[in-house]
C-alpha atoms as a PDB file:
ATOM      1  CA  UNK A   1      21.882  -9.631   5.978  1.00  0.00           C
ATOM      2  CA  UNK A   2      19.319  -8.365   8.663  1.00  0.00           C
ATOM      3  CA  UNK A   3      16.292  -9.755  10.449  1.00  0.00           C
ATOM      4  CA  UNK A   4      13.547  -7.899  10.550  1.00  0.00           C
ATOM      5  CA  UNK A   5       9.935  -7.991  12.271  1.00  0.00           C
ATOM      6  CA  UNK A   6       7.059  -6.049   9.770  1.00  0.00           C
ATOM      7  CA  UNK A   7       3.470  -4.639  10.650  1.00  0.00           C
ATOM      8  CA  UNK A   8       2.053  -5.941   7.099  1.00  0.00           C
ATOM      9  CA  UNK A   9       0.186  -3.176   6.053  1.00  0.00           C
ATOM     10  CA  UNK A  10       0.183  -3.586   2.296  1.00  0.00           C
ATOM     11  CA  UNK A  11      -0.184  -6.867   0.525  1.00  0.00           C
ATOM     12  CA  UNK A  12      -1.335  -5.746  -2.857  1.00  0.00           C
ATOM     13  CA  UNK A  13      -1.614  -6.214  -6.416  1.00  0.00           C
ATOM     14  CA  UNK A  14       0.983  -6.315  -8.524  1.00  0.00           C
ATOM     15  CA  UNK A  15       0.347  -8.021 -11.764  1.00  0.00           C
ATOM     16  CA  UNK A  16       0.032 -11.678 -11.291  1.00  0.00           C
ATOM     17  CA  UNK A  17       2.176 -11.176  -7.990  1.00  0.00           C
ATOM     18  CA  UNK A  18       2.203  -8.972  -5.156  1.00  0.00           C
ATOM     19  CA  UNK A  19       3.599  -5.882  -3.606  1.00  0.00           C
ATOM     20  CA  UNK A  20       4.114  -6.672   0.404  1.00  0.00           C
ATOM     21  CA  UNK A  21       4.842  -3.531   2.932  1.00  0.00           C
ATOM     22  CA  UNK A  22       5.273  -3.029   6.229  1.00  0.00           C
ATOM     23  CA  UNK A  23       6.618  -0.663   9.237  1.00  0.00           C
ATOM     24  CA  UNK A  24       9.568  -2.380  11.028  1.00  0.00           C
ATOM     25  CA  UNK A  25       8.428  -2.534  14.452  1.00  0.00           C
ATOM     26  CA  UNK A  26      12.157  -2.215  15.877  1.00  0.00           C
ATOM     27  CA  UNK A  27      13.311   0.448  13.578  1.00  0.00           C
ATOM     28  CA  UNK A  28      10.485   2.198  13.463  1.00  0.00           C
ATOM     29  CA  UNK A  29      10.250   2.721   9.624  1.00  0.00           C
ATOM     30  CA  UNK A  30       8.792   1.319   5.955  1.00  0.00           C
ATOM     31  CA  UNK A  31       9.814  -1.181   4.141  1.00  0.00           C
ATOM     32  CA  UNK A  32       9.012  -2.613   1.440  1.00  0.00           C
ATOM     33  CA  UNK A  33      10.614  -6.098   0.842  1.00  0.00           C
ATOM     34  CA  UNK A  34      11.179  -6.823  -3.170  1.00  0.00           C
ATOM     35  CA  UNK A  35      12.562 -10.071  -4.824  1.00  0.00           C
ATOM     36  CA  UNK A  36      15.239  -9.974  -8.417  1.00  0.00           C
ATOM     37  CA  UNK A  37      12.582  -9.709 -10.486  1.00  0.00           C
ATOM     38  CA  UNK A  38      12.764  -6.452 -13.004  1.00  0.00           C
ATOM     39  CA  UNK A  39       9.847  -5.424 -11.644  1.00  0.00           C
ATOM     40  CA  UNK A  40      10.356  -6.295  -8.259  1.00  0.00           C
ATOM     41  CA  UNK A  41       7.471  -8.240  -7.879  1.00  0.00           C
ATOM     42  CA  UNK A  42       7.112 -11.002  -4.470  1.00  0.00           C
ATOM     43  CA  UNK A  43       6.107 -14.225  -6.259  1.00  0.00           C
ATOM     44  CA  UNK A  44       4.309 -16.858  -3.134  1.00  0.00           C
ATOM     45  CA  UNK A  45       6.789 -18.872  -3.192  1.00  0.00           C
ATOM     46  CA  UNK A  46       9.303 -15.666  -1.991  1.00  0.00           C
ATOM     47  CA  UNK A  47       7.161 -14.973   0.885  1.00  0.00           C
ATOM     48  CA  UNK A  48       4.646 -17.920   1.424  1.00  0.00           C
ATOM     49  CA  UNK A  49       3.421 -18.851   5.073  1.00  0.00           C
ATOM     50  CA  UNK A  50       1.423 -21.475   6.165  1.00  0.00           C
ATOM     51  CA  UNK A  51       0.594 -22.116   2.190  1.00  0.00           C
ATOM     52  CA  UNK A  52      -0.780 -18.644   1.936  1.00  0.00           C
ATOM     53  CA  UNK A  53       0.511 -14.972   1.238  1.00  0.00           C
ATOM     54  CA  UNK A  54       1.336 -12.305   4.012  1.00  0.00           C
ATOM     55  CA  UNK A  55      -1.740 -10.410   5.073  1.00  0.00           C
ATOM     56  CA  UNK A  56      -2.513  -7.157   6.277  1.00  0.00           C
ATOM     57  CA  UNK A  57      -2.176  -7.306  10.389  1.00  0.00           C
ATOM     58  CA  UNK A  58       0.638 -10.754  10.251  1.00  0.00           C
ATOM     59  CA  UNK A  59       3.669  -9.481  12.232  1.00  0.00           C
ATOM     60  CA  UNK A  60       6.347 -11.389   9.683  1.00  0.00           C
ATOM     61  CA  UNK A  61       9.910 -11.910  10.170  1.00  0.00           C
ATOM     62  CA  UNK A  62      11.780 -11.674   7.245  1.00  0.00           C
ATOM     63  CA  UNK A  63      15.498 -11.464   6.221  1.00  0.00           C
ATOM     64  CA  UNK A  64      16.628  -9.025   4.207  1.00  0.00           C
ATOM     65  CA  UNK A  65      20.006  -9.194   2.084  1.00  0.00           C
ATOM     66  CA  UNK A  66      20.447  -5.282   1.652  1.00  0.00           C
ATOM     67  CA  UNK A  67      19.230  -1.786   1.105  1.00  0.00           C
ATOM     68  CA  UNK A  68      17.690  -1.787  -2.775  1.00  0.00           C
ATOM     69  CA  UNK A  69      16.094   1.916  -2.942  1.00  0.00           C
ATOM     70  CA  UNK A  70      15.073   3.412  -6.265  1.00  0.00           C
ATOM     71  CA  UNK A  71      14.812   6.854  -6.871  1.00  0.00           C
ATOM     72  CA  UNK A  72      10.801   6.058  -6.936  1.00  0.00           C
ATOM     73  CA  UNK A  73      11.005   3.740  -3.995  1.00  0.00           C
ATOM     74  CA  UNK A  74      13.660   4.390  -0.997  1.00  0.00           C
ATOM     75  CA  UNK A  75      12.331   2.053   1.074  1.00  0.00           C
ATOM     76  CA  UNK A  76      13.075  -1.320  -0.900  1.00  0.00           C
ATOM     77  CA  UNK A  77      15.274  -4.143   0.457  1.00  0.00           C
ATOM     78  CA  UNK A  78      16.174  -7.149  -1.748  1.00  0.00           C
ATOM     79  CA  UNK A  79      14.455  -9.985   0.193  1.00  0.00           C
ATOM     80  CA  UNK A  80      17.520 -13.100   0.988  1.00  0.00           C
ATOM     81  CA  UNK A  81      16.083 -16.595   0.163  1.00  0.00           C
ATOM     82  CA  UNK A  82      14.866 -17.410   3.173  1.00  0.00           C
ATOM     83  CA  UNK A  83      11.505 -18.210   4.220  1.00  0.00           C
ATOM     84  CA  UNK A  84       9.130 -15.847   6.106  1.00  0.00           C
ATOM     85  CA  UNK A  85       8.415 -16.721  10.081  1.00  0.00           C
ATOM     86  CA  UNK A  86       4.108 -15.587  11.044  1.00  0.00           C
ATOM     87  CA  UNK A  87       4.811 -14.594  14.101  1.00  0.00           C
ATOM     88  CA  UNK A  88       1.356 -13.707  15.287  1.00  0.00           C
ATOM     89  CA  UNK A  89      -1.576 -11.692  14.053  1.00  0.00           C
ATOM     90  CA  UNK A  90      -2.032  -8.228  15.482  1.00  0.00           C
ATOM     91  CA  UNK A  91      -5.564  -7.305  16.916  1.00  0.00           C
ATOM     92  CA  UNK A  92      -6.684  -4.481  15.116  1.00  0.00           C
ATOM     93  CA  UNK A  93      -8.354  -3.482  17.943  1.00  0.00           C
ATOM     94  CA  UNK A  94      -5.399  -3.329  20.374  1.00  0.00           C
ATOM     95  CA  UNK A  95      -3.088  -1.258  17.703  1.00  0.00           C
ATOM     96  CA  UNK A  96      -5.716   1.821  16.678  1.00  0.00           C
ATOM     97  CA  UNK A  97      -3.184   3.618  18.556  1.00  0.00           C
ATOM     98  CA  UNK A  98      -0.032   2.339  17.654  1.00  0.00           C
ATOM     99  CA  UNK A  99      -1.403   2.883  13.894  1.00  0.00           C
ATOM    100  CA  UNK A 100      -2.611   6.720  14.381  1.00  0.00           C
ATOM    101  CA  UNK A 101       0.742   7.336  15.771  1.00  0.00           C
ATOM    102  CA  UNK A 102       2.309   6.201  12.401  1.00  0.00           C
ATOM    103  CA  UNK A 103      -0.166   8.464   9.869  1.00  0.00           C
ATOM    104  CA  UNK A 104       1.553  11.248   8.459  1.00  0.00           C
ATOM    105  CA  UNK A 105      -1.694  13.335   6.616  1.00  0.00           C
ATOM    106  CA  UNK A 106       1.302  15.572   5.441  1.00  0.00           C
ATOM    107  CA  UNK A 107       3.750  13.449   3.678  1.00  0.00           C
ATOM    108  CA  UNK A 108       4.760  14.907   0.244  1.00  0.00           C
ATOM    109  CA  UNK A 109       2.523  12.134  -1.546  1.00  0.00           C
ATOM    110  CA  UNK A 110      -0.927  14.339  -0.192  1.00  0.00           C
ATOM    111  CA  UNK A 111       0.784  17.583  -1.404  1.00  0.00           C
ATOM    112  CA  UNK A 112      -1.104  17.305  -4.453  1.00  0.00           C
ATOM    113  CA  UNK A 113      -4.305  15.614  -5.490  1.00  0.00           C
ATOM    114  CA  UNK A 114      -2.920  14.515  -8.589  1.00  0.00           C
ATOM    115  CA  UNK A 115      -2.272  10.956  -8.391  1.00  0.00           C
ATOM    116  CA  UNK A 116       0.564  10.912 -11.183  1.00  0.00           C
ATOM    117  CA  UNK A 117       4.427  12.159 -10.938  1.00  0.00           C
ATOM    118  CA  UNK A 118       6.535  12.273 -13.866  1.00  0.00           C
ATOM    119  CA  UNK A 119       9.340   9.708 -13.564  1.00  0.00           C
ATOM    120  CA  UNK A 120      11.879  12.408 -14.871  1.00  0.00           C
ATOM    121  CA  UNK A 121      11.010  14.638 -11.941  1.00  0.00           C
ATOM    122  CA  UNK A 122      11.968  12.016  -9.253  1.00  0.00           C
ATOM    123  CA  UNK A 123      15.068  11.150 -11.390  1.00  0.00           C
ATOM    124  CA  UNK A 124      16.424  14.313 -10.625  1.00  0.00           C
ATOM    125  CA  UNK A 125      15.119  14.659  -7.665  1.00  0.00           C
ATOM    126  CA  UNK A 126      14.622  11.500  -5.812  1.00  0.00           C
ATOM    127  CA  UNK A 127      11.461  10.069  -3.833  1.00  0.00           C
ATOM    128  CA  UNK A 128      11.883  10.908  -0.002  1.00  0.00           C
ATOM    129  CA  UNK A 129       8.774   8.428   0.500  1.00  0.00           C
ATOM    130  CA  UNK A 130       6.851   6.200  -1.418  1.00  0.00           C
ATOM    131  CA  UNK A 131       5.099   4.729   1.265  1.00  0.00           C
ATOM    132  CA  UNK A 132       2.273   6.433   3.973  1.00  0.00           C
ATOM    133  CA  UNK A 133      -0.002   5.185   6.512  1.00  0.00           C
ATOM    134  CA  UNK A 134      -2.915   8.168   6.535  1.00  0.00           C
ATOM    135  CA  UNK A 135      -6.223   8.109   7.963  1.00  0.00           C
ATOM    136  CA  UNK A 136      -9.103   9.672   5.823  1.00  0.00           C
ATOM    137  CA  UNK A 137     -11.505  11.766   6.897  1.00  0.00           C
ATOM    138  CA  UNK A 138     -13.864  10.927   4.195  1.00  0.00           C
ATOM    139  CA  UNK A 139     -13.768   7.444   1.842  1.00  0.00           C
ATOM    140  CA  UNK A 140     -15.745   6.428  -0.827  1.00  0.00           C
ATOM    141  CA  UNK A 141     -15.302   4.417  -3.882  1.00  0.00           C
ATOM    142  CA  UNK A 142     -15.781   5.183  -7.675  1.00  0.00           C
ATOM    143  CA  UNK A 143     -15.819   3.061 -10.380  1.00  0.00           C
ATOM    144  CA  UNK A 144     -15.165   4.291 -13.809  1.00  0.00           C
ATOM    145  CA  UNK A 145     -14.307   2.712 -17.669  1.00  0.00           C
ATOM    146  CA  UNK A 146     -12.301   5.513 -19.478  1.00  0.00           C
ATOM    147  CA  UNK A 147     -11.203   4.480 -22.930  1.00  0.00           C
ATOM    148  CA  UNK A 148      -7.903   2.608 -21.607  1.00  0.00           C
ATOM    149  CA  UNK A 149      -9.989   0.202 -19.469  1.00  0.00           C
ATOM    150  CA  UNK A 150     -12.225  -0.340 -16.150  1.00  0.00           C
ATOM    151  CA  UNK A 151     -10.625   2.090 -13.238  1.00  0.00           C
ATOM    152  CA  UNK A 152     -11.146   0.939  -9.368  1.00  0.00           C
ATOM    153  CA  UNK A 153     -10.782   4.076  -7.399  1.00  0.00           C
ATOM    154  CA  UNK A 154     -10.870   5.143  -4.024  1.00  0.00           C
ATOM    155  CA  UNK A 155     -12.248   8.612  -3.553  1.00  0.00           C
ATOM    156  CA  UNK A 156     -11.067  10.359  -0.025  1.00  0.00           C
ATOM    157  CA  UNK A 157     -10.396  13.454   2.219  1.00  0.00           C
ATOM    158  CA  UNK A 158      -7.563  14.128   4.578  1.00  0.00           C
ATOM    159  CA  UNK A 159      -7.775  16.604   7.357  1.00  0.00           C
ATOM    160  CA  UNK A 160      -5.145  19.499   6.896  1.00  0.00           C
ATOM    161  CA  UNK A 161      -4.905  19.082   3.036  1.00  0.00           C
ATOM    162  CA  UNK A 162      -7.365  20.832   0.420  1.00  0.00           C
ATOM    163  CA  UNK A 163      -8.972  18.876  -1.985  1.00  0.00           C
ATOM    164  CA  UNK A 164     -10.374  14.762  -2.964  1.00  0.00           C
ATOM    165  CA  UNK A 165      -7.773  12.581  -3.933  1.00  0.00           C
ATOM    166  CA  UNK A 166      -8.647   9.458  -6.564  1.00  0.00           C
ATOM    167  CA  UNK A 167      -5.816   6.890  -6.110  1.00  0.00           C
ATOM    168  CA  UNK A 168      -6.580   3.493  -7.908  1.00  0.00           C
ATOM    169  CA  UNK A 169      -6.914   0.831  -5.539  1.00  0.00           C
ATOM    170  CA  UNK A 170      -4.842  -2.496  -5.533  1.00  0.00           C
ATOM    171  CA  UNK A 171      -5.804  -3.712  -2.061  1.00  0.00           C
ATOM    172  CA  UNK A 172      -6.632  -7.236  -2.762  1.00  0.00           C
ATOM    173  CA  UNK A 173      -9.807  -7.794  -0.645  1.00  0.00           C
ATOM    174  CA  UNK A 174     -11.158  -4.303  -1.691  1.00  0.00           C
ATOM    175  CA  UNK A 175     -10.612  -4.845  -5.387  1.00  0.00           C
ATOM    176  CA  UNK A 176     -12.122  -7.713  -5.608  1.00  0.00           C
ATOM    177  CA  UNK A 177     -15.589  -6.542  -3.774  1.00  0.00           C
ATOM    178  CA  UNK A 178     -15.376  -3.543  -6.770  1.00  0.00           C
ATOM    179  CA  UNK A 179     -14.289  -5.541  -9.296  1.00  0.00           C
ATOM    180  CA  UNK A 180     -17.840  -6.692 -10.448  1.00  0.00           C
ATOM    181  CA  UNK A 181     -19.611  -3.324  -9.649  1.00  0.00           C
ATOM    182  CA  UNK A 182     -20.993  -1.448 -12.840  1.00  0.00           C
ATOM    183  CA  UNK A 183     -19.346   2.390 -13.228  1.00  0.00           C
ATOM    184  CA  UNK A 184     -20.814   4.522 -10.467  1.00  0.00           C
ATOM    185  CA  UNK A 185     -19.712   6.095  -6.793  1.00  0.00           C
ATOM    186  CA  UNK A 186     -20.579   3.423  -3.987  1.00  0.00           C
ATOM    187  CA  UNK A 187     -20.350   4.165  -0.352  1.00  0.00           C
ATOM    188  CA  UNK A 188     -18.071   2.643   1.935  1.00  0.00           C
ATOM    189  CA  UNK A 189     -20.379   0.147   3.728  1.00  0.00           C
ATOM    190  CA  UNK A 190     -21.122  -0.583   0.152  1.00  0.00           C
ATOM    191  CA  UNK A 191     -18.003  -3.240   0.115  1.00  0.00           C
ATOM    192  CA  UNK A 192     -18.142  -3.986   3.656  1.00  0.00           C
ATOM    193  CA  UNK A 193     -16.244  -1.541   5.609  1.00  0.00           C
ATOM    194  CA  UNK A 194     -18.512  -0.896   8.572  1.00  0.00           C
ATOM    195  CA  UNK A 195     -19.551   2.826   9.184  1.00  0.00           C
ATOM    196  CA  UNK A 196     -18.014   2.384  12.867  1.00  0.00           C
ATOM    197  CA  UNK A 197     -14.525   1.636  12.097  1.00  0.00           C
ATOM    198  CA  UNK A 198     -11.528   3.260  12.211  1.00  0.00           C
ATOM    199  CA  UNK A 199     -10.279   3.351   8.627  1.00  0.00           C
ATOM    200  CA  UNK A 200      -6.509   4.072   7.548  1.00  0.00           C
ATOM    201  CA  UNK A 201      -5.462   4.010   3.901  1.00  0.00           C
ATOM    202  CA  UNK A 202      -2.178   2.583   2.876  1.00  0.00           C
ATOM    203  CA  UNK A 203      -1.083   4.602  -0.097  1.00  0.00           C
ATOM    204  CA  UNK A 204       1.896   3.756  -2.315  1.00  0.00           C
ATOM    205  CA  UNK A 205       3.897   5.246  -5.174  1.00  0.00           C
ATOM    206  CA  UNK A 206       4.565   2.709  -8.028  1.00  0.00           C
ATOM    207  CA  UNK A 207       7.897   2.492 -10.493  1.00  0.00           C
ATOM    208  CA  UNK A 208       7.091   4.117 -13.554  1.00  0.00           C
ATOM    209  CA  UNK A 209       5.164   2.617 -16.582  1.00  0.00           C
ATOM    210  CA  UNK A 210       7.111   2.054 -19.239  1.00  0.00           C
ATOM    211  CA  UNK A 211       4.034   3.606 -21.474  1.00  0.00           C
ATOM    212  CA  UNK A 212       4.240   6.754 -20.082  1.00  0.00           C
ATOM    213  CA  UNK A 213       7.433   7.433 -17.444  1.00  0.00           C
ATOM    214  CA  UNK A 214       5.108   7.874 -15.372  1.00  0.00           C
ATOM    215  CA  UNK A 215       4.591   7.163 -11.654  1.00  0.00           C
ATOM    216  CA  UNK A 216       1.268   6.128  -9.678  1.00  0.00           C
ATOM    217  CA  UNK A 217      -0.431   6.775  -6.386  1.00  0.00           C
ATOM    218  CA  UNK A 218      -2.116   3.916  -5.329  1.00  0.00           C
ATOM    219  CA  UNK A 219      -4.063   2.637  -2.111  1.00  0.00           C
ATOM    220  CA  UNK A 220      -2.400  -0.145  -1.647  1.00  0.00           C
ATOM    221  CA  UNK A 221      -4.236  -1.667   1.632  1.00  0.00           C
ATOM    222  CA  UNK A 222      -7.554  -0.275   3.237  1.00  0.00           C
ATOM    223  CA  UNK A 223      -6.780  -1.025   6.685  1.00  0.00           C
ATOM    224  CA  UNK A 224     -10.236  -1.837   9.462  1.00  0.00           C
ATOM    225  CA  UNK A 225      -9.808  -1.309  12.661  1.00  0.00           C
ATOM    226  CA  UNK A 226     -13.846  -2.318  13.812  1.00  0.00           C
ATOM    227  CA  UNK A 227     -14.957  -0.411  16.905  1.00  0.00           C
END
């Protein structure tokens, strides 16, 4: 069993549950806690705090039982049943720094603007991430209602890579300003991100559907730092 202390940075969507992810402040890397569920899913009363889920900026301790990767997701440790410890809330404003250092605009999940990989592909050749903190040098949000149902997207630029990326967005908060938008691109203000912060995007690679084998880029937390 180990003890560890996470950055939330991701505390997303995932069905009826959530997906919770952080960066290990001692270890310096991701990790993504997950609970026995087939899908992996954190139900609250895995991870609740104070009666309420982990949130994006709570420095958590958590304790881990081991090392769970997936070919899709290397960075998964099976949670032990023990409660989560808030141990404080991070100022946005005093980590801008600490959170630029951790962006990686070049991880292999921005060397292509297509936001699906086949499941087969990483089977044979496994994930080495599934999980990056980048900072976008353009954001906006589209809204769309293709034949298989309403699409949330985030719509964004990264310096150093060619090309917009669309990942659907699960980031609680986010989705839920979208959610009752008609189709249509919106601006970033537009759901209350402030034109003078410092925005990084959390994006995430899910398991594979079962529909399809395949495997999704997501932005799993939109991440404010105000000026």
């Amino acid at each position: 069993m180990a003890s560890v202390d996470l950055l939330v940075l991701a505390s997303s969507r995932k069905r009826r549950n959530r997906c919770v992810a952080g960066w290990d402040l001692e270890n310096e890397r991701w990790i993504r806690p997950v609970s026995t569920r087939t899908d992996g899913a954190l139900e609250l009363e895995h991870c609740v705090m104070n009666g309420r889920w982990p949130e994006v900026f709570d420095v958590v301790r958590v304790e881990l039982e081991r090392p769970l990767p997936t070919n899709y997701q290397p960075e998964n440790w099976l949670i032990a049943d023990q409660p989560w410890q808030l141990l404080q809330q991070a100022d946005p404003r005093t980590i801008r720094d600490d959170l630029r250092s951790i962006t990686d605009n070049h991880d292999w999940l921005l060397e292509s603007t297509d936001r699906r990989v086949e499941g087969a592909a990483l089977r044979a050749d496994p994930a080495a991430s599934s999980l990056v903190l980048v900072e976008p040098s353009t954001l906006t949000w589209r809204i769309e209602t293709p034949p298989w149902g309403k699409q949330h997207k985030a719509d964004f630029g990264v310096d150093g890579q060619d090309g917009i990326y669309d990942f659907p967005v699960t980031d609680i908060p986010i989705f839920a300003q979208l959610q009752p938008l008609d189709d249509g691109n919106y601006s970033r203000s537009q759901v209350g991100i402030e034109d003078t912060s410092d925005v990084f995007l959390t994006v995430s690679l899910a398991e594979p559907y079962a529909e399809n084998d395949r495997c999704y880029k997501l932005v799993a937390a939109v991440v404010e730092v105000p000026s």
